[in-house]
PDB file of N, CA and C in Angstrom:
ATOM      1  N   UNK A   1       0.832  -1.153   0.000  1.00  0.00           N
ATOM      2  CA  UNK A   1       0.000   0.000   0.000  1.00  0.00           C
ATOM      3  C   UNK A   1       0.896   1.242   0.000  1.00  0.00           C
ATOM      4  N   UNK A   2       0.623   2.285  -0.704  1.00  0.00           N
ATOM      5  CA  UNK A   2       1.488   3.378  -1.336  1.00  0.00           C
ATOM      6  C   UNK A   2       0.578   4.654  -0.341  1.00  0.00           C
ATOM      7  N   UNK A   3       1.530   5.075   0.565  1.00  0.00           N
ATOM      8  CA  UNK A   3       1.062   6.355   1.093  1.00  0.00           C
ATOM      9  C   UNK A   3       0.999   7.490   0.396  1.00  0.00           C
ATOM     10  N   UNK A   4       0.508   7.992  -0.042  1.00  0.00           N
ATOM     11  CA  UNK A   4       0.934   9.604  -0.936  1.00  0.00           C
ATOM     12  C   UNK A   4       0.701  10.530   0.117  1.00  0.00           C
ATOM     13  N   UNK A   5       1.332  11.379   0.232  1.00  0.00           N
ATOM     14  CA  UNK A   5       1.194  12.454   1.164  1.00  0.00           C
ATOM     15  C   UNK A   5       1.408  14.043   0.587  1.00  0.00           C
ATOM     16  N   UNK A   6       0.310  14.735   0.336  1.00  0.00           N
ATOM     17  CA  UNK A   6       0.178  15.828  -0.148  1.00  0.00           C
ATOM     18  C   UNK A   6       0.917  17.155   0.252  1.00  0.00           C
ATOM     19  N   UNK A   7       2.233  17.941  -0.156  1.00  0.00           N
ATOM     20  CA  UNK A   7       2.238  19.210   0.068  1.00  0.00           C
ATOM     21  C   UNK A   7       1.114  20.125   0.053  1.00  0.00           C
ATOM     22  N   UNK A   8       0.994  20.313   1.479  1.00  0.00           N
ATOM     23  CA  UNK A   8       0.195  21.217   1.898  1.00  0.00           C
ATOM     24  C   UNK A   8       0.748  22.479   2.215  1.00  0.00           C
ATOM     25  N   UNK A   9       0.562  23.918   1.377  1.00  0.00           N
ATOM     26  CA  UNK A   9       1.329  24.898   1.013  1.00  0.00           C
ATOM     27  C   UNK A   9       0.353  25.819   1.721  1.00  0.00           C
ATOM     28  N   UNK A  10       0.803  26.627   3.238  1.00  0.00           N
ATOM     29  CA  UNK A  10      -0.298  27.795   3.801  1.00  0.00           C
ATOM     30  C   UNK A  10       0.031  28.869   2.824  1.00  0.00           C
ATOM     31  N   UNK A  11      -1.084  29.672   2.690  1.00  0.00           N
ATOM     32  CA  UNK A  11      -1.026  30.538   2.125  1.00  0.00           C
ATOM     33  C   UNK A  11      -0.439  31.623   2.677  1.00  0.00           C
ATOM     34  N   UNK A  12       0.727  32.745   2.698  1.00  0.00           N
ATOM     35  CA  UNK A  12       1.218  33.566   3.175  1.00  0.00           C
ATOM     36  C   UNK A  12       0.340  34.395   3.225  1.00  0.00           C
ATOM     37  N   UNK A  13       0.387  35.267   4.890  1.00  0.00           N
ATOM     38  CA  UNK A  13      -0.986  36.362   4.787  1.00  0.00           C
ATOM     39  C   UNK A  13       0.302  37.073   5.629  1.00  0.00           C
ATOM     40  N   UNK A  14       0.045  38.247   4.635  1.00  0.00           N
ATOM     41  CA  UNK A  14       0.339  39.811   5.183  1.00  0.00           C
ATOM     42  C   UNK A  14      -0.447  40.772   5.771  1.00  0.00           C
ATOM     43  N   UNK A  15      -0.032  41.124   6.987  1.00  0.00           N
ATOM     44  CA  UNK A  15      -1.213  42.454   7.273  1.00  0.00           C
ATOM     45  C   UNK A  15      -1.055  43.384   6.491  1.00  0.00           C
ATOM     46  N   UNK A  16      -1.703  44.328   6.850  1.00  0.00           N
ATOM     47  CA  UNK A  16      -1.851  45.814   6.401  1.00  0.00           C
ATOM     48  C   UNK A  16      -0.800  46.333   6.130  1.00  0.00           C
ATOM     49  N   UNK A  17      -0.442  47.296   5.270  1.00  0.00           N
ATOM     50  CA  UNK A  17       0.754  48.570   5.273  1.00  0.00           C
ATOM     51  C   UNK A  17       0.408  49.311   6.112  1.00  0.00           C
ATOM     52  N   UNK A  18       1.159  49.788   7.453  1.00  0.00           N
ATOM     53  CA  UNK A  18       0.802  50.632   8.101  1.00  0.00           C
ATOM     54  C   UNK A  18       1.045  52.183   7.401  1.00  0.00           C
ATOM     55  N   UNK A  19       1.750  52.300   6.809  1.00  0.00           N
ATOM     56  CA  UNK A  19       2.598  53.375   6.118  1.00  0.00           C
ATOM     57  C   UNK A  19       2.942  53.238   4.535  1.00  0.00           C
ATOM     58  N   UNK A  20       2.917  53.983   3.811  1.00  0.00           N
ATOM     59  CA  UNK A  20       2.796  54.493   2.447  1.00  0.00           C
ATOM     60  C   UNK A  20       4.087  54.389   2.175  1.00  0.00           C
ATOM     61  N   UNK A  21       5.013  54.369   1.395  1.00  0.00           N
ATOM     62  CA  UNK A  21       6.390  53.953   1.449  1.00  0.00           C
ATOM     63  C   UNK A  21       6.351  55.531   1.730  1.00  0.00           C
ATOM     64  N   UNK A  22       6.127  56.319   0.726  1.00  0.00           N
ATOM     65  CA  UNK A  22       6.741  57.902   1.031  1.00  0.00           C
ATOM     66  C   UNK A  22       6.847  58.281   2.349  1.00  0.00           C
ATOM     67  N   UNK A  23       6.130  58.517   3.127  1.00  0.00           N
ATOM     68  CA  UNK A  23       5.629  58.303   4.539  1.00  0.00           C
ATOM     69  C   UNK A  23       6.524  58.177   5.484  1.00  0.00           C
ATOM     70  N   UNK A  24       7.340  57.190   5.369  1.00  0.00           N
ATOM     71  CA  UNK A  24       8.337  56.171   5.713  1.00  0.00           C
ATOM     72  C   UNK A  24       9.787  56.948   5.332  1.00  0.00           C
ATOM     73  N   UNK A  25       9.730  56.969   3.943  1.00  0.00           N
ATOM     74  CA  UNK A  25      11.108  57.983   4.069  1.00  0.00           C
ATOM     75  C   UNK A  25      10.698  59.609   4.260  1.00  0.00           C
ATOM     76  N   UNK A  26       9.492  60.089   4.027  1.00  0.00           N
ATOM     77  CA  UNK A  26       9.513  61.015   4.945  1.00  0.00           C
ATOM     78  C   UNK A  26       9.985  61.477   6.636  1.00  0.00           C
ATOM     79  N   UNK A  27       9.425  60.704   7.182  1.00  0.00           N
ATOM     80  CA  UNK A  27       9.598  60.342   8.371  1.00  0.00           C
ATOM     81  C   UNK A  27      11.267  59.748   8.387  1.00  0.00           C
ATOM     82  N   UNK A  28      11.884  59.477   8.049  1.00  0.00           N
ATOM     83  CA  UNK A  28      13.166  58.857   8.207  1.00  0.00           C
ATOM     84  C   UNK A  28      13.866  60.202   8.421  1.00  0.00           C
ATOM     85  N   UNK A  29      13.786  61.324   7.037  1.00  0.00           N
ATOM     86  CA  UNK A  29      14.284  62.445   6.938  1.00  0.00           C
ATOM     87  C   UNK A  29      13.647  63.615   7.620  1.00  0.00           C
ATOM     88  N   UNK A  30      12.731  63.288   8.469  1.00  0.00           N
ATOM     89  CA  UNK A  30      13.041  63.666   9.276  1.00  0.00           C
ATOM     90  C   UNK A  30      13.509  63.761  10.851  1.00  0.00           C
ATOM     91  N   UNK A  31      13.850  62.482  10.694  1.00  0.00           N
ATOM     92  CA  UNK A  31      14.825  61.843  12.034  1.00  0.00           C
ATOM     93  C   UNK A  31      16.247  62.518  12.024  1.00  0.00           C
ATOM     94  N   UNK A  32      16.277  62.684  10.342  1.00  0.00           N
ATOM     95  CA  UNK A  32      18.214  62.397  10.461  1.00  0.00           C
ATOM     96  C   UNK A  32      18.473  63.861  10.717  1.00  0.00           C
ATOM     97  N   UNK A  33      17.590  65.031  10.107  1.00  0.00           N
ATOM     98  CA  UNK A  33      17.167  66.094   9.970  1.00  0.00           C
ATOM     99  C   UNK A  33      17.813  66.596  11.397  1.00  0.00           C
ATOM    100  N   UNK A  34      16.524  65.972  12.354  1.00  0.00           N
ATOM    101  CA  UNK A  34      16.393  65.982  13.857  1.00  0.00           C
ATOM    102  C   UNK A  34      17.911  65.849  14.574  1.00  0.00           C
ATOM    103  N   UNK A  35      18.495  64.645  14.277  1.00  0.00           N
ATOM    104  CA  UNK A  35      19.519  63.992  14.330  1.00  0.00           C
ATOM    105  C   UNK A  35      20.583  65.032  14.563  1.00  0.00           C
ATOM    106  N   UNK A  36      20.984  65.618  12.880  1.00  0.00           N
ATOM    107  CA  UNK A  36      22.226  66.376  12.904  1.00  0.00           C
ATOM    108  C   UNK A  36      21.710  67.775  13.739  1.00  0.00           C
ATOM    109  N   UNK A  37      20.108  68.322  13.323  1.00  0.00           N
ATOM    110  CA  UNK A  37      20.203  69.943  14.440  1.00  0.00           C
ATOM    111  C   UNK A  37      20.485  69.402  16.230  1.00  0.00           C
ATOM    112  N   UNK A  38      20.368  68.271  16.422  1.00  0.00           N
ATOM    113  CA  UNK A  38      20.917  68.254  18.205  1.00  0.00           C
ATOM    114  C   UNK A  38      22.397  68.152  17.872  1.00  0.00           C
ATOM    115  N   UNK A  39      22.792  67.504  16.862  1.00  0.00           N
ATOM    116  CA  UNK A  39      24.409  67.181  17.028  1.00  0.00           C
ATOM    117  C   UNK A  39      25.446  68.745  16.717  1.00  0.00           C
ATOM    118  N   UNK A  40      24.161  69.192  16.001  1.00  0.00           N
ATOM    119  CA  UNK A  40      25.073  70.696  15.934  1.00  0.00           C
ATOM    120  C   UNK A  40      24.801  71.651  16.924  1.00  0.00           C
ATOM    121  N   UNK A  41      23.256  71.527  17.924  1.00  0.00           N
ATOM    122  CA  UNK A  41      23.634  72.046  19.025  1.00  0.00           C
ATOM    123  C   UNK A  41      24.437  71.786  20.239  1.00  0.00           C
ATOM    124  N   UNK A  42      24.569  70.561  20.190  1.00  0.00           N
ATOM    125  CA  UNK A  42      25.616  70.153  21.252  1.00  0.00           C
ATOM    126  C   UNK A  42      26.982  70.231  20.946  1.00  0.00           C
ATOM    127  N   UNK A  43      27.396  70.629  19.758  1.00  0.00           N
ATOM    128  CA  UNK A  43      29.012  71.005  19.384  1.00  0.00           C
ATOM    129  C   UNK A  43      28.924  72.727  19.216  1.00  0.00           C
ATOM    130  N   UNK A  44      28.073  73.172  19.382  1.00  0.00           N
ATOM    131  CA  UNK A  44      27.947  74.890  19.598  1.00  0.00           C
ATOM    132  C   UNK A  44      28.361  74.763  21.176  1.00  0.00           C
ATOM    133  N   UNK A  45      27.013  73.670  21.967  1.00  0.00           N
ATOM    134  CA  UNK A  45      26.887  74.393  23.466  1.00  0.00           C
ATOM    135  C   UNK A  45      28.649  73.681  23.942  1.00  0.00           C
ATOM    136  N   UNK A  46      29.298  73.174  23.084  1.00  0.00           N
ATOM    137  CA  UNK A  46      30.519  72.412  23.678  1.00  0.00           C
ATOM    138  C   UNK A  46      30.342  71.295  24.657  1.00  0.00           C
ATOM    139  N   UNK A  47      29.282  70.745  24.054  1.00  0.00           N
ATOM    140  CA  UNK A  47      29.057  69.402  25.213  1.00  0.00           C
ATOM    141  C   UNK A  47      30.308  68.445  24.740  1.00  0.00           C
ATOM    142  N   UNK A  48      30.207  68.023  23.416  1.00  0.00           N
ATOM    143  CA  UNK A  48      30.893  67.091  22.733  1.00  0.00           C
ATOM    144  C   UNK A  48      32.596  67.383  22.603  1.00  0.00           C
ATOM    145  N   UNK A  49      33.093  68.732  22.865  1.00  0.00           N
ATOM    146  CA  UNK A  49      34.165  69.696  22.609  1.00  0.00           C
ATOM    147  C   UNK A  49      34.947  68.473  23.576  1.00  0.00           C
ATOM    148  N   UNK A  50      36.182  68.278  23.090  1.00  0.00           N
ATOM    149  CA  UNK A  50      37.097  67.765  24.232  1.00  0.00           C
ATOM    150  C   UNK A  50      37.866  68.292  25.268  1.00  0.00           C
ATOM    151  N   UNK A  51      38.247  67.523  26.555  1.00  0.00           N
ATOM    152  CA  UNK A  51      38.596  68.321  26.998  1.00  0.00           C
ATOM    153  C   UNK A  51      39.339  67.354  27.860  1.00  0.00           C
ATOM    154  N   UNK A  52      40.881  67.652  26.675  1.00  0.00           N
ATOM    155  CA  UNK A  52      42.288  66.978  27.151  1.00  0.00           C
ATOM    156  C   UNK A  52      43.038  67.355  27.604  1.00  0.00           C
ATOM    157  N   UNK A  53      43.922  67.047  28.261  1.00  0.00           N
ATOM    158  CA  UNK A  53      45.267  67.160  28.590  1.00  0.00           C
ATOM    159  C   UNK A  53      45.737  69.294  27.448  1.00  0.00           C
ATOM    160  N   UNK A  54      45.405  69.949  28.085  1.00  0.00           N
ATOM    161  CA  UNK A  54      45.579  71.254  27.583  1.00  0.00           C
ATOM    162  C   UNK A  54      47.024  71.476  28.110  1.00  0.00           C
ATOM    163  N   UNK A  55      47.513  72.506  27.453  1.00  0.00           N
ATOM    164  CA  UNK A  55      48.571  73.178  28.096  1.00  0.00           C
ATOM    165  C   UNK A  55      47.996  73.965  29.265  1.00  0.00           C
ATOM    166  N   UNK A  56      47.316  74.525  29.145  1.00  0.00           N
ATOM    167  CA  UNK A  56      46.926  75.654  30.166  1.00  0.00           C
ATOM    168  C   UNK A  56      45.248  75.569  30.569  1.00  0.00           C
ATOM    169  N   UNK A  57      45.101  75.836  31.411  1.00  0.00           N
ATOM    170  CA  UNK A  57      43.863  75.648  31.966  1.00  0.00           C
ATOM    171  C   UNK A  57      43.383  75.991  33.232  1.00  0.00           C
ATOM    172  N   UNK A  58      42.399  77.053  33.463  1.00  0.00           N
ATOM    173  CA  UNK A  58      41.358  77.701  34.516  1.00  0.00           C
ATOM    174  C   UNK A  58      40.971  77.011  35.416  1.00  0.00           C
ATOM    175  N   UNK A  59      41.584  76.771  36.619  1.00  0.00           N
ATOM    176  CA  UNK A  59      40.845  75.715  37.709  1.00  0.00           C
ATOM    177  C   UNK A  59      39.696  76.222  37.854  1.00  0.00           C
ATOM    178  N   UNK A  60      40.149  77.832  38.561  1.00  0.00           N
ATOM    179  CA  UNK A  60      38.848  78.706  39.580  1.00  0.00           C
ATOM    180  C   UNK A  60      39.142  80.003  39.406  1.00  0.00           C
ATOM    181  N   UNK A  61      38.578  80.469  39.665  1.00  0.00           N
ATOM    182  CA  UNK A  61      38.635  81.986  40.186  1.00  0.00           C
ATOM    183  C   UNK A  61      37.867  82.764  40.767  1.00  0.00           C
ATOM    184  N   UNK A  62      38.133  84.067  41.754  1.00  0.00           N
ATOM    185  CA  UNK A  62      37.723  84.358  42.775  1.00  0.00           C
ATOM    186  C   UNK A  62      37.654  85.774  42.301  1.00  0.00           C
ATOM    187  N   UNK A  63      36.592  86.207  42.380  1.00  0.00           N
ATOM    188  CA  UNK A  63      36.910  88.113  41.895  1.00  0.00           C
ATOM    189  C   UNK A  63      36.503  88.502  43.325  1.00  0.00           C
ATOM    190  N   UNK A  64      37.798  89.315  43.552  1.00  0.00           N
ATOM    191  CA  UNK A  64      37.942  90.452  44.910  1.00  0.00           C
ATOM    192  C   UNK A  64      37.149  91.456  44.460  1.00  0.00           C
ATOM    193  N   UNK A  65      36.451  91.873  43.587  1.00  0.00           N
ATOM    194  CA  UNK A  65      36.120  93.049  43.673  1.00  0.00           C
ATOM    195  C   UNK A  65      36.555  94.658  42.907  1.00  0.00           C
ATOM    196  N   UNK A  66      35.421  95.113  42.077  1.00  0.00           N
ATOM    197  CA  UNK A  66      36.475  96.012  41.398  1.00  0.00           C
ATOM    198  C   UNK A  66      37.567  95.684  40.196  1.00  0.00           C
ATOM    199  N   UNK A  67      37.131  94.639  39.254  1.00  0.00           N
ATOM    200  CA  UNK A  67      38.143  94.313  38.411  1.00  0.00           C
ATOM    201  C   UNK A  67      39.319  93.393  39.036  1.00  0.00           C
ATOM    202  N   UNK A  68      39.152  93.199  39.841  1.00  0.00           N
ATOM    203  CA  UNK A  68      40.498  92.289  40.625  1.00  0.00           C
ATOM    204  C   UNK A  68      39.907  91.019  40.565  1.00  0.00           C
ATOM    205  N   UNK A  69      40.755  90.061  40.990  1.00  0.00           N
ATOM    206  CA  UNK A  69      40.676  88.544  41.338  1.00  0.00           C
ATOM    207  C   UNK A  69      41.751  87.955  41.059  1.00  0.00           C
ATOM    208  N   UNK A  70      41.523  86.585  41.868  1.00  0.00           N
ATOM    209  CA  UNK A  70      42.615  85.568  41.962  1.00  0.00           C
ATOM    210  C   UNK A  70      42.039  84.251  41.474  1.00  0.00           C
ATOM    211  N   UNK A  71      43.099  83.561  40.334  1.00  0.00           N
ATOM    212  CA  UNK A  71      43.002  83.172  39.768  1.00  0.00           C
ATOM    213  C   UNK A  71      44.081  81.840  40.441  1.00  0.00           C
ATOM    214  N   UNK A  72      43.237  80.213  39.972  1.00  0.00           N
ATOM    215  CA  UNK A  72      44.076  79.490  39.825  1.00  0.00           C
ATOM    216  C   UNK A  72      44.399  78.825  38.520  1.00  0.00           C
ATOM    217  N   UNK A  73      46.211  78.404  37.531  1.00  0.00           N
ATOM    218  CA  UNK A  73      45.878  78.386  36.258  1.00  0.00           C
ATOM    219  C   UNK A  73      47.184  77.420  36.789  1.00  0.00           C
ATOM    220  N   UNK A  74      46.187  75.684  36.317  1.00  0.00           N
ATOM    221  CA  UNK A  74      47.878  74.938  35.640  1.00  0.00           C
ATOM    222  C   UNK A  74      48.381  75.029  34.407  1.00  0.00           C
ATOM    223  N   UNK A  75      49.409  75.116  34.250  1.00  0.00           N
ATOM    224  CA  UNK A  75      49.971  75.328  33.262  1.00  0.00           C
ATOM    225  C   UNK A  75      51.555  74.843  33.208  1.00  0.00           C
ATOM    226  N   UNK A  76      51.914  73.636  32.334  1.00  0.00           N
ATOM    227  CA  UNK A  76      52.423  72.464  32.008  1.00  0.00           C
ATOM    228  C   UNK A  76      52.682  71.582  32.968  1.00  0.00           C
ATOM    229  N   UNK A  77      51.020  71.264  33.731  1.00  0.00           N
ATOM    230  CA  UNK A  77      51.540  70.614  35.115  1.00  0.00           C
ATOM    231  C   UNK A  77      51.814  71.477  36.283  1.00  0.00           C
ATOM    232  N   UNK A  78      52.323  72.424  36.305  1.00  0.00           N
ATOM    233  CA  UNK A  78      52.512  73.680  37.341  1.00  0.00           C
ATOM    234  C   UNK A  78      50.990  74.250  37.823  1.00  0.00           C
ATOM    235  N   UNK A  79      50.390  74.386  39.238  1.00  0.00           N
ATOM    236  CA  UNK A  79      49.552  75.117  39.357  1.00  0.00           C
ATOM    237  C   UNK A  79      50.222  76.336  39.949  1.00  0.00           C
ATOM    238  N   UNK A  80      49.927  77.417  39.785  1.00  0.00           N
ATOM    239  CA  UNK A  80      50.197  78.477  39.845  1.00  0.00           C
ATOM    240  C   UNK A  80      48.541  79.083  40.411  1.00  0.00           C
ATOM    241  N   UNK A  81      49.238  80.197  41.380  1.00  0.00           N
ATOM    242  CA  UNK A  81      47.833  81.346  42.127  1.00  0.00           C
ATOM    243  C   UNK A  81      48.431  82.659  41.400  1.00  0.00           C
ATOM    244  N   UNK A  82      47.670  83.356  40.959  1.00  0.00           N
ATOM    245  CA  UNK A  82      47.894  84.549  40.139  1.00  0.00           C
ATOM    246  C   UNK A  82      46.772  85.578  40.575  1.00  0.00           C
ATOM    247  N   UNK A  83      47.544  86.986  40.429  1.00  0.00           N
ATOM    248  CA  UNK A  83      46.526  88.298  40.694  1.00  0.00           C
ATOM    249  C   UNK A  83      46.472  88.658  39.780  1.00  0.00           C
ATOM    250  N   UNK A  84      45.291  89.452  39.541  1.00  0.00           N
ATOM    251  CA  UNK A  84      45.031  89.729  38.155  1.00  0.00           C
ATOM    252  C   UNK A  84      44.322  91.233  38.756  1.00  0.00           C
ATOM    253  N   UNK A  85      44.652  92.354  37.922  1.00  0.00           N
ATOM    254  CA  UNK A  85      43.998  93.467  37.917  1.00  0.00           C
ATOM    255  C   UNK A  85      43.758  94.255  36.560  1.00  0.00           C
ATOM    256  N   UNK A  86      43.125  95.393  36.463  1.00  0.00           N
ATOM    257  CA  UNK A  86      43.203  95.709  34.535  1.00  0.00           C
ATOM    258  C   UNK A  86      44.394  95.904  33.924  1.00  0.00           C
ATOM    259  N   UNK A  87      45.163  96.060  34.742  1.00  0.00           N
ATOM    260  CA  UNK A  87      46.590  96.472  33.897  1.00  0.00           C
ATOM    261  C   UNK A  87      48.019  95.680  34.562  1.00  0.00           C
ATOM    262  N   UNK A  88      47.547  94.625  35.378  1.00  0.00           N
ATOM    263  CA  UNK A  88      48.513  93.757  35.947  1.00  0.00           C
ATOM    264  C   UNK A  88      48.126  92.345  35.856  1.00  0.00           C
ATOM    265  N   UNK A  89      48.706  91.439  35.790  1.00  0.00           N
ATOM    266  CA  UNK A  89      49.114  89.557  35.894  1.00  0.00           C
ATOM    267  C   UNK A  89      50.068  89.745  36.902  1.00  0.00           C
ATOM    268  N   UNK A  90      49.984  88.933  37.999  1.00  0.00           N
ATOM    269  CA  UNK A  90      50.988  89.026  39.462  1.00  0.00           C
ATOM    270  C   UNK A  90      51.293  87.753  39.698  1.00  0.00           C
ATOM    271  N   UNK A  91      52.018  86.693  40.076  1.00  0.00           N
ATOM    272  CA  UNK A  91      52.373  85.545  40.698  1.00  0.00           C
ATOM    273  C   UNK A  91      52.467  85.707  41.707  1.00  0.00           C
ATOM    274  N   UNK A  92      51.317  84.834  42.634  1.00  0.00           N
ATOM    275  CA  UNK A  92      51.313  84.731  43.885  1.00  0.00           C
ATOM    276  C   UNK A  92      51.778  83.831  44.692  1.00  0.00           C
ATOM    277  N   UNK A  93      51.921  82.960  44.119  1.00  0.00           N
ATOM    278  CA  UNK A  93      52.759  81.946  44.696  1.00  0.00           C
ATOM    279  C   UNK A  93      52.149  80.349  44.030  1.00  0.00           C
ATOM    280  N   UNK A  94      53.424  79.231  43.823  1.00  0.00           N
ATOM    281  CA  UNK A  94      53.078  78.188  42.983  1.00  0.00           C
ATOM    282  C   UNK A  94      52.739  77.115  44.303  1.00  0.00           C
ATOM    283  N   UNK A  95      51.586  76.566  43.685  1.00  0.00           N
ATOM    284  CA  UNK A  95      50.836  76.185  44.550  1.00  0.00           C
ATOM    285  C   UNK A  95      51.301  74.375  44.513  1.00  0.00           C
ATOM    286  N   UNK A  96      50.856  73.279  45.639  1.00  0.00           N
ATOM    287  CA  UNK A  96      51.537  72.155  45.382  1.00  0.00           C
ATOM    288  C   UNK A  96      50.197  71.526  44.683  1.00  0.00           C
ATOM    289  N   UNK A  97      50.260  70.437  43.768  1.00  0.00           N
ATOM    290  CA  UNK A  97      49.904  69.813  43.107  1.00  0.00           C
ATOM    291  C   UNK A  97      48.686  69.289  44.278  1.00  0.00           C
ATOM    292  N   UNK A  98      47.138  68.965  43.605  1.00  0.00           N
ATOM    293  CA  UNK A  98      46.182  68.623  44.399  1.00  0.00           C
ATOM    294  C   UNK A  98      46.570  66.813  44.755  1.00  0.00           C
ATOM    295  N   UNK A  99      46.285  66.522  46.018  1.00  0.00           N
ATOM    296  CA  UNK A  99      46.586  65.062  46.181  1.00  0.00           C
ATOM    297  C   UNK A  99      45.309  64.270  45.489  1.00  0.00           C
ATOM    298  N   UNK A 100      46.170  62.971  45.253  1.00  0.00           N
ATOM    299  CA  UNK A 100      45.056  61.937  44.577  1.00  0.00           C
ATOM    300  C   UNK A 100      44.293  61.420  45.112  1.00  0.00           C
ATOM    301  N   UNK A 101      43.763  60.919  44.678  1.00  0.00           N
ATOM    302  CA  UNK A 101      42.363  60.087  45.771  1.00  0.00           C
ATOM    303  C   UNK A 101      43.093  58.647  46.753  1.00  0.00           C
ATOM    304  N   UNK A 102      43.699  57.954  46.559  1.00  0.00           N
ATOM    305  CA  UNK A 102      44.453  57.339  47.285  1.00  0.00           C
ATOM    306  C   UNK A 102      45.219  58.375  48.741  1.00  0.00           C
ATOM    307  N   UNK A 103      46.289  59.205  47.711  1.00  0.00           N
ATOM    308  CA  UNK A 103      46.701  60.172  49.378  1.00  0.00           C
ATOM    309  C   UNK A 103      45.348  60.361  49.968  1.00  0.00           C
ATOM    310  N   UNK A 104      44.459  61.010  49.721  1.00  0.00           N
ATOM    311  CA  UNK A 104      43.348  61.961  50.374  1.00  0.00           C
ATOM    312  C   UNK A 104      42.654  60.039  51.437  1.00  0.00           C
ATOM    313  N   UNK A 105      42.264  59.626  50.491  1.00  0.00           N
ATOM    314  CA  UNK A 105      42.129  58.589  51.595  1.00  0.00           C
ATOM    315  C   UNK A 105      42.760  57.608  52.408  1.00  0.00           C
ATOM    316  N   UNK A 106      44.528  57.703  51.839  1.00  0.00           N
ATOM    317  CA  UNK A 106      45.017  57.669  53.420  1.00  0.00           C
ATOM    318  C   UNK A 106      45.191  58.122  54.467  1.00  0.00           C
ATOM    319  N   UNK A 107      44.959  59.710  54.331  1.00  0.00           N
ATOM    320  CA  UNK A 107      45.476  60.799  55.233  1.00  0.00           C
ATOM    321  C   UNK A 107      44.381  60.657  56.044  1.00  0.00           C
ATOM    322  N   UNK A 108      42.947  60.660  55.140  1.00  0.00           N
ATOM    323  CA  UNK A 108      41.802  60.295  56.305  1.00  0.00           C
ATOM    324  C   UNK A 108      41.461  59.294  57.070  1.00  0.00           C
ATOM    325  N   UNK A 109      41.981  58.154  56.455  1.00  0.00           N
ATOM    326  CA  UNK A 109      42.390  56.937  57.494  1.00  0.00           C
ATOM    327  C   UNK A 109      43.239  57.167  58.708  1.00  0.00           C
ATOM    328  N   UNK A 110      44.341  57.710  58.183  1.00  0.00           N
ATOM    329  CA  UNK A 110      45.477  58.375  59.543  1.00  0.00           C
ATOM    330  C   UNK A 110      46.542  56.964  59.415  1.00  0.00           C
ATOM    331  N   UNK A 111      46.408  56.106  58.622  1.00  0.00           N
ATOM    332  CA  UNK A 111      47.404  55.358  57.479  1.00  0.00           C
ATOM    333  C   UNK A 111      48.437  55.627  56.857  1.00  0.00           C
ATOM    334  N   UNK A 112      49.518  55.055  56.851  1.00  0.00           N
ATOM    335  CA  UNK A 112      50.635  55.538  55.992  1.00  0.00           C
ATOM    336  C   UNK A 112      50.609  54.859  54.479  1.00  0.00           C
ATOM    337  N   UNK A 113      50.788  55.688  53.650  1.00  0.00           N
ATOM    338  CA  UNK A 113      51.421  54.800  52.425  1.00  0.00           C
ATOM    339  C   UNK A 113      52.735  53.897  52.519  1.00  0.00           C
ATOM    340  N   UNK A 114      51.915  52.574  51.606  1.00  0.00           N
ATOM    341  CA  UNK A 114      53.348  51.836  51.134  1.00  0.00           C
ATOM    342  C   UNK A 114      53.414  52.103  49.868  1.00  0.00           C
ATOM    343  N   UNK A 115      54.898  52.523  49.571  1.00  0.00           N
ATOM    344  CA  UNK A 115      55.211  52.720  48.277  1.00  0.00           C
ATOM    345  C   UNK A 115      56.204  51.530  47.769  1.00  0.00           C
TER     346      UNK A 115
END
């Protein structure tokens, strides 16, 4: 006795197009649109701007008052305290390098370093 056994082929069912092709790349363009105006406001506001290893660079500063202030500026590794007035730059004295997070939390332990 000879079995035959029939390919039984479902019929593929597609839903709906939700969207019109145009539609679709409408909407795309205006993602990318979207896309580049944040990427160009965030390289205006300097979010994205790097911010490496500079030669020189503004810790803080303190305005005394009247056009004056004191300024802290490292510069090649050196921190330096500086006066500043409209018609003067003063060196106030070079300041020691901020400790790392290791010193700072041995000192608060009351721990010595092993080096």
């Amino acid at each position: 006795m000879t079995l035959l056994l029939a390919q039984v082929t479902a019929p593929v069912v597609t839903g709906p197009e939700f969207a019109p092709p145009i539609w679709r790349t409408l909407l795309a363009l205006v993602f990318v649109l979207a896309l580049l105006a944040g990427l160009g406001w965030a390289l205006r506001k300097g979010l994205l701007a790097r911010r490496g290893n500079s030669a020189i660079g503004v810790e803080t500063a303190l305005a005394l008052g009247e056009r004056r202030s004191l300024v802290i500026v490292t510069v090649e590794g050196r921190r330096l305290l500086l006066g500043l007035t409209p018609g003067q730059v003063s060196l106030v004295t070079e300041l020691k390098p901020p400790p790392t997070f290791e010193q700072a939390v041995v000192r608060a332990s009351g721990r010595e370093m092993s080096a």
